[in-house]
C-alpha atoms as a PDB file:
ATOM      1  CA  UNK A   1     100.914  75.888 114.947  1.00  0.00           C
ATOM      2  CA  UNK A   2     104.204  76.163 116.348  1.00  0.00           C
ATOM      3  CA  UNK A   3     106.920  74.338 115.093  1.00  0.00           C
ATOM      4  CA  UNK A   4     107.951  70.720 116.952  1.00  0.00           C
ATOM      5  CA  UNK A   5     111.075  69.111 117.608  1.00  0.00           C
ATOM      6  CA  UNK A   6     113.293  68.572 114.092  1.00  0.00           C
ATOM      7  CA  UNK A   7     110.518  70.183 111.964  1.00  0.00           C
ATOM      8  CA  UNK A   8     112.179  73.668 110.006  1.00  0.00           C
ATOM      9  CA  UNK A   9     111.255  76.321 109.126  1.00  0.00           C
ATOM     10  CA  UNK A  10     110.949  76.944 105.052  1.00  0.00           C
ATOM     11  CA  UNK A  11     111.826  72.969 104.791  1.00  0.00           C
ATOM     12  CA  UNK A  12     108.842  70.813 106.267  1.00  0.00           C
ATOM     13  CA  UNK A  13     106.512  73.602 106.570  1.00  0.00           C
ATOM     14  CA  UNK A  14     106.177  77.729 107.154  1.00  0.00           C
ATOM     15  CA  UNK A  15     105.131  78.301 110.364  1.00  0.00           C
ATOM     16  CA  UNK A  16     103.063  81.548 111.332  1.00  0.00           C
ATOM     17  CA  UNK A  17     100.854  82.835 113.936  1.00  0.00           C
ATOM     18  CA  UNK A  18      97.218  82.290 114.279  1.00  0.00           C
ATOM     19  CA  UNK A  19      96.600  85.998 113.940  1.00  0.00           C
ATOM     20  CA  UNK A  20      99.212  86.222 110.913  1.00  0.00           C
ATOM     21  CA  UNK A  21      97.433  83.282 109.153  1.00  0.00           C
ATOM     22  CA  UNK A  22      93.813  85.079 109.804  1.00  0.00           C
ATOM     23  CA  UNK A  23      95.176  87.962 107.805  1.00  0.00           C
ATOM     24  CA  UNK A  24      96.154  86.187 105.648  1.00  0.00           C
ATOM     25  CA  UNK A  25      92.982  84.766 105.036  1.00  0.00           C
ATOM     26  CA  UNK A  26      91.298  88.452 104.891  1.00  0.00           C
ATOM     27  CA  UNK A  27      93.884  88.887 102.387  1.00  0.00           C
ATOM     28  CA  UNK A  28      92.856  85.961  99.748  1.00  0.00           C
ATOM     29  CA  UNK A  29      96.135  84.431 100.196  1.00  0.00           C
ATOM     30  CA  UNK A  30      95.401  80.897  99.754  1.00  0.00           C
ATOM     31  CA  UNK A  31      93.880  78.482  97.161  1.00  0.00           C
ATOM     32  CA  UNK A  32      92.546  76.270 100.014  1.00  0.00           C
ATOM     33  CA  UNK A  33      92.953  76.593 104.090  1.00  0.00           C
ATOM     34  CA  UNK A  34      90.993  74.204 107.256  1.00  0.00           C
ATOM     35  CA  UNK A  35      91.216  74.584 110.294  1.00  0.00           C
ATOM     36  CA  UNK A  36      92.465  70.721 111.445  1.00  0.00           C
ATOM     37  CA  UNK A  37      92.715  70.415 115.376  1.00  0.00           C
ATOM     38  CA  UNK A  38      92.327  74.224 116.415  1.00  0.00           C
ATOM     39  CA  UNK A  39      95.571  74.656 114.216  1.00  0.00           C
ATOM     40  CA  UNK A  40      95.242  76.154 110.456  1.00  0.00           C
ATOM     41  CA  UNK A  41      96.676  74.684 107.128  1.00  0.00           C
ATOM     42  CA  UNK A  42      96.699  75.545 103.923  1.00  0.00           C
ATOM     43  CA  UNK A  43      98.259  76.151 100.077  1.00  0.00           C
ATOM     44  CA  UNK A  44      99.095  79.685  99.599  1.00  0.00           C
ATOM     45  CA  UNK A  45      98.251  81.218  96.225  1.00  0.00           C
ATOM     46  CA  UNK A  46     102.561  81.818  95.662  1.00  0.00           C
ATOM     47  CA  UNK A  47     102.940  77.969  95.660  1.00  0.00           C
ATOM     48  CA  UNK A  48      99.902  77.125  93.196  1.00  0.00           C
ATOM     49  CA  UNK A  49     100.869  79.329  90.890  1.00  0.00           C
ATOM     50  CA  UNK A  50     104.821  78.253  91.317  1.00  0.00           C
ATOM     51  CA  UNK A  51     103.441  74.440  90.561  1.00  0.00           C
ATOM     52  CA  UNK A  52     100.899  75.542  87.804  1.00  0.00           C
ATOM     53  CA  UNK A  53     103.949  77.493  85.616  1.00  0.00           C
END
């Protein structure tokens, strides 16, 4: 989703397209993703590995 009103960027969340996240997906880039309310979430492989150590 886009970002809202006092959210930023690398701080509450990383924003990116619907088409970026897709490849993403293609890619095996995330431990888990949903799509919640035609927008898409999810924990990129980078930050479970980062808080696994």
């Amino acid at each position: 989703r886009f970002s809202r009103k006092g959210e930023r960027e690398g701080v509450d969340y990383y924003f990116v397209s619907k088409d970026e996240f897709e490849k993403m997906i293609k890619a095996d880039k995330f431990v888990e993703w949903a799509l919640v309310h035609r927008d898409y979430k999810g924990t990129q492989n980078s930050i479970y590995f980062l808080l696994k150590g």
